[in-house]
C-alpha atoms as a PDB file:
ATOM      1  CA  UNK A   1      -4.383 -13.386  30.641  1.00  0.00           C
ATOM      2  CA  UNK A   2      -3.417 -14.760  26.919  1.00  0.00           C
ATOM      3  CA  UNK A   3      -6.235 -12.872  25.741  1.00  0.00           C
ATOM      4  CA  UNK A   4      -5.204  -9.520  27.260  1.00  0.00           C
ATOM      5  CA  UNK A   5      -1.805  -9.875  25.612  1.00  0.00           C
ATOM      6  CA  UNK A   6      -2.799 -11.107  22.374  1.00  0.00           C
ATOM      7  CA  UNK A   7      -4.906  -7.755  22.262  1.00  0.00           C
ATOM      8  CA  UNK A   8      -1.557  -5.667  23.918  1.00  0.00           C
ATOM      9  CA  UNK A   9       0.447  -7.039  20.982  1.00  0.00           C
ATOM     10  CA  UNK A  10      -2.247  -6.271  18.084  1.00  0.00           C
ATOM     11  CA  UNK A  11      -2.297  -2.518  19.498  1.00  0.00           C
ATOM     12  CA  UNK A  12       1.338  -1.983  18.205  1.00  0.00           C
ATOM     13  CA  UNK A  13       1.596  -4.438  15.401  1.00  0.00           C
ATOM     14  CA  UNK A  14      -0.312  -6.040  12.731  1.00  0.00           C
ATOM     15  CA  UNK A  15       2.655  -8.125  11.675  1.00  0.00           C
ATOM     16  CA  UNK A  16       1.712 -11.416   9.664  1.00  0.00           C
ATOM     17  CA  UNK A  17       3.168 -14.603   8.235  1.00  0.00           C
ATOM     18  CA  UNK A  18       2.192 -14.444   4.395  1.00  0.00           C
ATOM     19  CA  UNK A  19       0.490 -18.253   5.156  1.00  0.00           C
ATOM     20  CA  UNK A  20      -1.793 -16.389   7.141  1.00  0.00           C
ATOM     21  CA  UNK A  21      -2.819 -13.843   4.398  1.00  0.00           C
ATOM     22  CA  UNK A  22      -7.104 -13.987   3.002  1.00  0.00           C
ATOM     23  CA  UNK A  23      -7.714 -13.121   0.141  1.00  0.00           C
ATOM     24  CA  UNK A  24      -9.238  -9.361   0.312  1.00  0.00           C
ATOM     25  CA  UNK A  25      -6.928  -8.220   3.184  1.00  0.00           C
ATOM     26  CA  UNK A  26      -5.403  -4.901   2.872  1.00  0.00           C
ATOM     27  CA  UNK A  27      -1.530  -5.351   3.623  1.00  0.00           C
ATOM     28  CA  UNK A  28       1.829  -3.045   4.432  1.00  0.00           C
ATOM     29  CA  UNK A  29       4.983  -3.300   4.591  1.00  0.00           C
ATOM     30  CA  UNK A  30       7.601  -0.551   5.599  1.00  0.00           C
ATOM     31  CA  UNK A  31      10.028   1.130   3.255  1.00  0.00           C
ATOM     32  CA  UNK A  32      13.130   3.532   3.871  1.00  0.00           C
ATOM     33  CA  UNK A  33      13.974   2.723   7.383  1.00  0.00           C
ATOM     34  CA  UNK A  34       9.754   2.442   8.567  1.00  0.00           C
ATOM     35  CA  UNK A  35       9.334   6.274   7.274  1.00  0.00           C
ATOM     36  CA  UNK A  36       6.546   5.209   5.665  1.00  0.00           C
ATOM     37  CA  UNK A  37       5.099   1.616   4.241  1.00  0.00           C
ATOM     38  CA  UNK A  38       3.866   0.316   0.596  1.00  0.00           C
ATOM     39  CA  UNK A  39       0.427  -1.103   0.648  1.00  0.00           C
ATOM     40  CA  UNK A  40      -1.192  -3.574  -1.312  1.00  0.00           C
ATOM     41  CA  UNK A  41      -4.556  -5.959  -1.854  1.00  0.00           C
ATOM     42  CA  UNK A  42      -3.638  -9.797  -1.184  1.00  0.00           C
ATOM     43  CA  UNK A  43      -6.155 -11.400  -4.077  1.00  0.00           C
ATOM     44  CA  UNK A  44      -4.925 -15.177  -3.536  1.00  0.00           C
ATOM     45  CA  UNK A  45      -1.754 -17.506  -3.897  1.00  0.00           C
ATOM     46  CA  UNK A  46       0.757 -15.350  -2.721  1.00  0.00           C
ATOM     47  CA  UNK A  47      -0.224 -12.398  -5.330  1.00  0.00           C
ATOM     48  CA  UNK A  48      -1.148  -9.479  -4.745  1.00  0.00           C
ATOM     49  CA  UNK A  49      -2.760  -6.282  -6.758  1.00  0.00           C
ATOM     50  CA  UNK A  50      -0.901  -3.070  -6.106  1.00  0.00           C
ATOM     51  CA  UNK A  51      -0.446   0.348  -7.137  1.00  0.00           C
ATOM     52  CA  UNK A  52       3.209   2.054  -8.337  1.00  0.00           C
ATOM     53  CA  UNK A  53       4.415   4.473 -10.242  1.00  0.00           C
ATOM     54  CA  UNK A  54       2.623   5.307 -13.455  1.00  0.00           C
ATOM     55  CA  UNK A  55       5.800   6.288 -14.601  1.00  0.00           C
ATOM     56  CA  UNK A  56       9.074   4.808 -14.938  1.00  0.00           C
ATOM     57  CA  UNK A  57      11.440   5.296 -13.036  1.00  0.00           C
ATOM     58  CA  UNK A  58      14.523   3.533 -14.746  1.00  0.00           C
ATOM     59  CA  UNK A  59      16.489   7.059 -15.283  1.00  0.00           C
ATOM     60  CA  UNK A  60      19.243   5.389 -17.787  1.00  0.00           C
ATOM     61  CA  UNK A  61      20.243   3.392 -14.592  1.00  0.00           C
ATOM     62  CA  UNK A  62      20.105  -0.218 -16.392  1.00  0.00           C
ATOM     63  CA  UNK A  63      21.591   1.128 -19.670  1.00  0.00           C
ATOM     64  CA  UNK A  64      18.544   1.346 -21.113  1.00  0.00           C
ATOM     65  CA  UNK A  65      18.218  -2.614 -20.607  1.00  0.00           C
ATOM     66  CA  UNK A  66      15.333  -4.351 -19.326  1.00  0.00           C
ATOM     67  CA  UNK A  67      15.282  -6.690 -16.333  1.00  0.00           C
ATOM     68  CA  UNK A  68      14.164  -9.773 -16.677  1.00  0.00           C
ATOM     69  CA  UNK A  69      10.640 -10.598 -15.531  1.00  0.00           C
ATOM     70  CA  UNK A  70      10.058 -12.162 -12.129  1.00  0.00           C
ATOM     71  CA  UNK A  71       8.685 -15.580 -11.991  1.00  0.00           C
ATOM     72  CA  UNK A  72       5.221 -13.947 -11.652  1.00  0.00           C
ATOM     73  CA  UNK A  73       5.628 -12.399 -14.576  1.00  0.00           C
ATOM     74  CA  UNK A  74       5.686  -8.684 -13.177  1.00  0.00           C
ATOM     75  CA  UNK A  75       8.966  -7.301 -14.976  1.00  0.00           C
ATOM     76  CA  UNK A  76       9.685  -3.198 -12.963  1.00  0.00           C
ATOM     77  CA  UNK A  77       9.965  -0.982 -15.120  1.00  0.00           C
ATOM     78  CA  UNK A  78       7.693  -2.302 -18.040  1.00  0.00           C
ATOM     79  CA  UNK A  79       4.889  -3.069 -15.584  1.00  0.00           C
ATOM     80  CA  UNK A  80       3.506   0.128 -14.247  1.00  0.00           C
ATOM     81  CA  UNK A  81       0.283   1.702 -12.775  1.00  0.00           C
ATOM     82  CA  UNK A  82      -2.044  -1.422 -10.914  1.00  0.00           C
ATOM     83  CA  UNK A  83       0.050  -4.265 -11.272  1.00  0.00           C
ATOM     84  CA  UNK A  84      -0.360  -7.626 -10.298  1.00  0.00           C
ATOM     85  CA  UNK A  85       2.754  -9.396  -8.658  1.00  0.00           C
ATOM     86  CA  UNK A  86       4.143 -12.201  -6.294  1.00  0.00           C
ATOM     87  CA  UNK A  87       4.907 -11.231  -2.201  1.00  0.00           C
ATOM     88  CA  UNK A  88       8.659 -10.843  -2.998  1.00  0.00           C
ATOM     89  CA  UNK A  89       8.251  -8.711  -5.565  1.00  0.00           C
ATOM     90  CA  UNK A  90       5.938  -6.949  -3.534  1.00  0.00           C
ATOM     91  CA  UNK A  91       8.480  -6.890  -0.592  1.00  0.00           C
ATOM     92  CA  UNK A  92      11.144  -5.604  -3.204  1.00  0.00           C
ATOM     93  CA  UNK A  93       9.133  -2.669  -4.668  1.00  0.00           C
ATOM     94  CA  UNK A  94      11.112   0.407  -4.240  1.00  0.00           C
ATOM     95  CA  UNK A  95      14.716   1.443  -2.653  1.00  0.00           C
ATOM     96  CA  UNK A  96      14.509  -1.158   0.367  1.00  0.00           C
ATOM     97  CA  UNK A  97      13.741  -4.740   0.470  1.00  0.00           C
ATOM     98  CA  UNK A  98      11.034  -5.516   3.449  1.00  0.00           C
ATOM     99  CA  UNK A  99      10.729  -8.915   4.899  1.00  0.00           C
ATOM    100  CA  UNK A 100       7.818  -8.445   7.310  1.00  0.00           C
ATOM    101  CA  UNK A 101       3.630  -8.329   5.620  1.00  0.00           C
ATOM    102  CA  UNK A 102       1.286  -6.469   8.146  1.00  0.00           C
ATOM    103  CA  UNK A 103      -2.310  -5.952   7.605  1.00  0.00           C
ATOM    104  CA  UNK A 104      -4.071  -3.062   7.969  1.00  0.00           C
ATOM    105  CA  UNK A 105      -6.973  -3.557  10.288  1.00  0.00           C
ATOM    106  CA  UNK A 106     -10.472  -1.935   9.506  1.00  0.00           C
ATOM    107  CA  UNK A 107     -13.309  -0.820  11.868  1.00  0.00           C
ATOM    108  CA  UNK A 108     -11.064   0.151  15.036  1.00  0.00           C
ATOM    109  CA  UNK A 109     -12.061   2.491  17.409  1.00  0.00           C
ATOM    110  CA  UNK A 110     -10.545   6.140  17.424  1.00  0.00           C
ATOM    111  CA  UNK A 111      -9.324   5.962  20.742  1.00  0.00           C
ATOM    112  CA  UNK A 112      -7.134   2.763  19.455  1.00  0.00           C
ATOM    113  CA  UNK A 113      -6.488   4.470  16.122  1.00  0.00           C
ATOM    114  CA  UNK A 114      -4.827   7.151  18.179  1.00  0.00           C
ATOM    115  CA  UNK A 115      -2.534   5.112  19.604  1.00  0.00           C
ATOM    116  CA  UNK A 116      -1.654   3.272  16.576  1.00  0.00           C
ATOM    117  CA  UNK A 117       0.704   4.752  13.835  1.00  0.00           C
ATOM    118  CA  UNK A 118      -0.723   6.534  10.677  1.00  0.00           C
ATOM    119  CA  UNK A 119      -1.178   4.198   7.858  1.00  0.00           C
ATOM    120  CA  UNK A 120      -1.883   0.687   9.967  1.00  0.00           C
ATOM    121  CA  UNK A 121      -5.410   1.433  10.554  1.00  0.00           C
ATOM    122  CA  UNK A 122      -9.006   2.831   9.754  1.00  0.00           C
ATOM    123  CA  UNK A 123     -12.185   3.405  11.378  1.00  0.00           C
ATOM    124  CA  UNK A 124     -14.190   2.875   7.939  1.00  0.00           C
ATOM    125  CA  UNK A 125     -16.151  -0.011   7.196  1.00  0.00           C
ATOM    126  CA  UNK A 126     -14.488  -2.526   4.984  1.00  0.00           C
ATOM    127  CA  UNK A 127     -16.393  -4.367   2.409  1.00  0.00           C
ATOM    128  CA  UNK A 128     -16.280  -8.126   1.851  1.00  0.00           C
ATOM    129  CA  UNK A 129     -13.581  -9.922   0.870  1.00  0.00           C
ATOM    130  CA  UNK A 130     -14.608 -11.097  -2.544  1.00  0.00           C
ATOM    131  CA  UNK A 131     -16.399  -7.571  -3.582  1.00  0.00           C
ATOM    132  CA  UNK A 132     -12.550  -5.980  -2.181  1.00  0.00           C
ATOM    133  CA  UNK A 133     -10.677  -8.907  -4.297  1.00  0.00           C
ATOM    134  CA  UNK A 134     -12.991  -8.055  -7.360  1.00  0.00           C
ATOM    135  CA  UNK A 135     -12.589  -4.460  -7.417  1.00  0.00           C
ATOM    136  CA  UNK A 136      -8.442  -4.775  -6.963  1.00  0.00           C
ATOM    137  CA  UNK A 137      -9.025  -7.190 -10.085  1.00  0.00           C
ATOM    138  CA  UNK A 138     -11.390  -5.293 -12.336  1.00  0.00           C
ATOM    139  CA  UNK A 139      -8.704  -1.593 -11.272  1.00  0.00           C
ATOM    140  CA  UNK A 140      -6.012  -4.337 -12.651  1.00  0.00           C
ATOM    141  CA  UNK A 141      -7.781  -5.491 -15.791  1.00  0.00           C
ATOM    142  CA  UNK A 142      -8.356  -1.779 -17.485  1.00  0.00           C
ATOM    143  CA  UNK A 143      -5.084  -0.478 -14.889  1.00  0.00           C
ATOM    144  CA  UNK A 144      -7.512   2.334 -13.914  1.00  0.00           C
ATOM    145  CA  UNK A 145      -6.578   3.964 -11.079  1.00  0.00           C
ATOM    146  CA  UNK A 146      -5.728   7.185 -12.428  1.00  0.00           C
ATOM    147  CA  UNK A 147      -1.948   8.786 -12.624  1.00  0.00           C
ATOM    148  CA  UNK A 148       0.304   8.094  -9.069  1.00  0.00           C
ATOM    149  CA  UNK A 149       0.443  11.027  -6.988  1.00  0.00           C
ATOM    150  CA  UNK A 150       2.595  10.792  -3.794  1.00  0.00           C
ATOM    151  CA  UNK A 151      -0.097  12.774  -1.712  1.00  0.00           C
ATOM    152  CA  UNK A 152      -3.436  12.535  -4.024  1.00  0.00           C
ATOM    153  CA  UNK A 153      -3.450   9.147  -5.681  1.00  0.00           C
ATOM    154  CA  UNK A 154      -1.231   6.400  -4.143  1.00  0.00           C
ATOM    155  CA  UNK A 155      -0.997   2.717  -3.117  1.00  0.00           C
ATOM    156  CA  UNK A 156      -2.470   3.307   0.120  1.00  0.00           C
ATOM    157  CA  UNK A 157      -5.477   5.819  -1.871  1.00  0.00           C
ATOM    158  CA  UNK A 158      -5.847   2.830  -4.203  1.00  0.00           C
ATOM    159  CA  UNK A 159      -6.163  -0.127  -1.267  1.00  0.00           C
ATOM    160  CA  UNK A 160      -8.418   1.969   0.723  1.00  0.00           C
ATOM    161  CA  UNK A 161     -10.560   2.462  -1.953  1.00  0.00           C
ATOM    162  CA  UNK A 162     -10.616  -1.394  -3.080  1.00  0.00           C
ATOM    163  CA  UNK A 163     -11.854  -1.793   1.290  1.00  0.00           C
ATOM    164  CA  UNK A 164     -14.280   0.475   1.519  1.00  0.00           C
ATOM    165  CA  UNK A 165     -15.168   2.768  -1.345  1.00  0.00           C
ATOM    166  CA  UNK A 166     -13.043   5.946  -0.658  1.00  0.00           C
ATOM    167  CA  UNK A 167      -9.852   7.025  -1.370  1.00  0.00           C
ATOM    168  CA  UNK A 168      -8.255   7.618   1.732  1.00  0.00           C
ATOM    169  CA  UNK A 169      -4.420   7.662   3.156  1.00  0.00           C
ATOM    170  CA  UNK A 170      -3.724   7.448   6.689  1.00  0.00           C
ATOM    171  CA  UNK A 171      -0.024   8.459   6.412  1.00  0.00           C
ATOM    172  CA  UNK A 172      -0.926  11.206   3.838  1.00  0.00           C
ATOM    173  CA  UNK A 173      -3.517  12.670   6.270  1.00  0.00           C
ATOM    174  CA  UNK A 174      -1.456  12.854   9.292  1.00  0.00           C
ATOM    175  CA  UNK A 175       1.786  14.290   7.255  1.00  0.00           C
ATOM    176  CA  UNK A 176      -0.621  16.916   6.140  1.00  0.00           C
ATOM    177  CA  UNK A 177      -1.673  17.926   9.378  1.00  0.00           C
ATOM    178  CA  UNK A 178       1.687  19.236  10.363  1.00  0.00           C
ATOM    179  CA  UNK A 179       1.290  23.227  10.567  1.00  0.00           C
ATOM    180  CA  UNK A 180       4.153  24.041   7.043  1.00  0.00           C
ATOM    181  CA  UNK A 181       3.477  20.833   5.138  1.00  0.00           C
ATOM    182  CA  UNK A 182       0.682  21.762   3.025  1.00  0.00           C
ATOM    183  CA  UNK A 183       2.664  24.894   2.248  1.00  0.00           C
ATOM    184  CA  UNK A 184       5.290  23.181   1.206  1.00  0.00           C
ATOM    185  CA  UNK A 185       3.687  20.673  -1.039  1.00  0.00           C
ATOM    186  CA  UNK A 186       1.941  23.109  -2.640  1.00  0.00           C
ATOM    187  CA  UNK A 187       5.800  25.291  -3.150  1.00  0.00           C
ATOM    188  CA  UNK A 188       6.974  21.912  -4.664  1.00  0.00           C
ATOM    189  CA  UNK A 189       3.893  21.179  -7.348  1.00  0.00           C
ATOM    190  CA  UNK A 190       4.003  24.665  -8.616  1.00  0.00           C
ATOM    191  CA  UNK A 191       8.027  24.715  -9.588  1.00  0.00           C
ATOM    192  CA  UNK A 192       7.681  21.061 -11.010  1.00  0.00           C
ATOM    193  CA  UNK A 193       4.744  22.326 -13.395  1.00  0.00           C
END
C-alpha cells in the first residue's frame, strides 16, 4: 500500500529536499505565483549551473550600483548568460523568491506525462550523470549557450539539452500549442525588432 502512494504522490509532485539533490539532476522551481518555473543543472555542493538573461536587466533600478556578490560568488547583474551559483541564489533568481527544489523526471511514459504539468517531465532519454554534469560545466566555462530567448533559447532549452542532447521546453511547447499564441509571439518579435 506504501508503494502505491509513494507512486500517487510522485504523479503530482517531484518536490525535493536540496540534501537529496545528485549531481546531474535536472531541477525546478516555480516563479510568479507557479505560472511557470526556473530550471537548472545541480553539478555538486549545493551549486548549480543555470541559464539567465544574457542581458541585464538592472534598468537604473540600483542607481547604477552594483550588489554585492553572494557568498558563491555569483553577483546578478554582472553575472549573466550560464552562470554558476549557490541553491539560494538559485531560489532568488527573478521577481519571486521560491523555497521548494523539484526535479524534473526523465523517461516517463506519455500517458503519465499527460497527467503531469508542462515543464516537470520528459519522455527523452537522459544521459548519465557525469556526461550531464560535464556538459552544464564545459556550457559554463566558454558561457556558450547562445543569446536567452523566452520561447527559443531558455533555462529549461539549456537543462534539457545538458540531459539528453536536445533543446527542448516542456512549458514552451504546450504554451505554443494554444490556437492565437504563436500569432501573437510572432506580433510581439516583429514590433520589438
Amino acid at each position: 500500500m506504501e508503494k502505491m502512494i509513494e507512486k500517487g504522490k510522485r504523479l503530482f509532485t517531484h518536490r525535493k529536499d536540496s540534501c537529496r539533490l545528485k549531481p546531474g539532476d535536472h531541477i525546478y522551481s516555480f516563479r510568479g505565483f507557479y505560472s511557470y518555473s526556473h530550471h537548472a543543472i545541480y553539478v555538486s555542493e549545493d551549486c548549480v549551473i543555470h541559464f539567465i538573461h544574457t542581458e541585464s536587466d538592472d534598468n537604473g533600478v540600483s542607481g547604477g550600483q552594483e550588489e554585492p556578490p553572494c557568498k558563491c560568488g555569483y553577483q546578478r547583474n554582472v553575472h549573466l548568460g550560464v552562470v554558476k551559483s549557490c541553491l539560494d541564489c538559485f531560489l532568488s533568481y527573478g521577481t519571486h523568491f521560491s523555497e521548494t527544489l523539484h526535479v524534473y523526471e526523465y523517461e516517463e511514459s506519455s500517458l503519465v506525462k499527460k497527467f503531469k504539468r508542462a515543464g516537470t517531465c520528459s519522455t527523452s532519454k537522459s544521459k548519465p550523470p557525469e556526461e550531464v554534469v560535464a556538459v552544464a560545466t564545459a556550457l559554463h566555462k566558454e558561457n556558450a549557450f547562445g543569446s536567452y530567448d523566452l520561447v527559443d533559447n531558455n533555462c529549461e532549452h539549456f537543462a534539457t539539452f545538458c540531459k539528453t542532447g536536445t533543446r527542448s521546453s516542456e512549458q514552451v511547447h504546450s504554451v505554443m500549442n494554444k490556437p492565437f499564441i504563436p500569432t501573437l509571439v510572432n506580433v510581439v518579435k516583429l514590433s520589438s525588432s
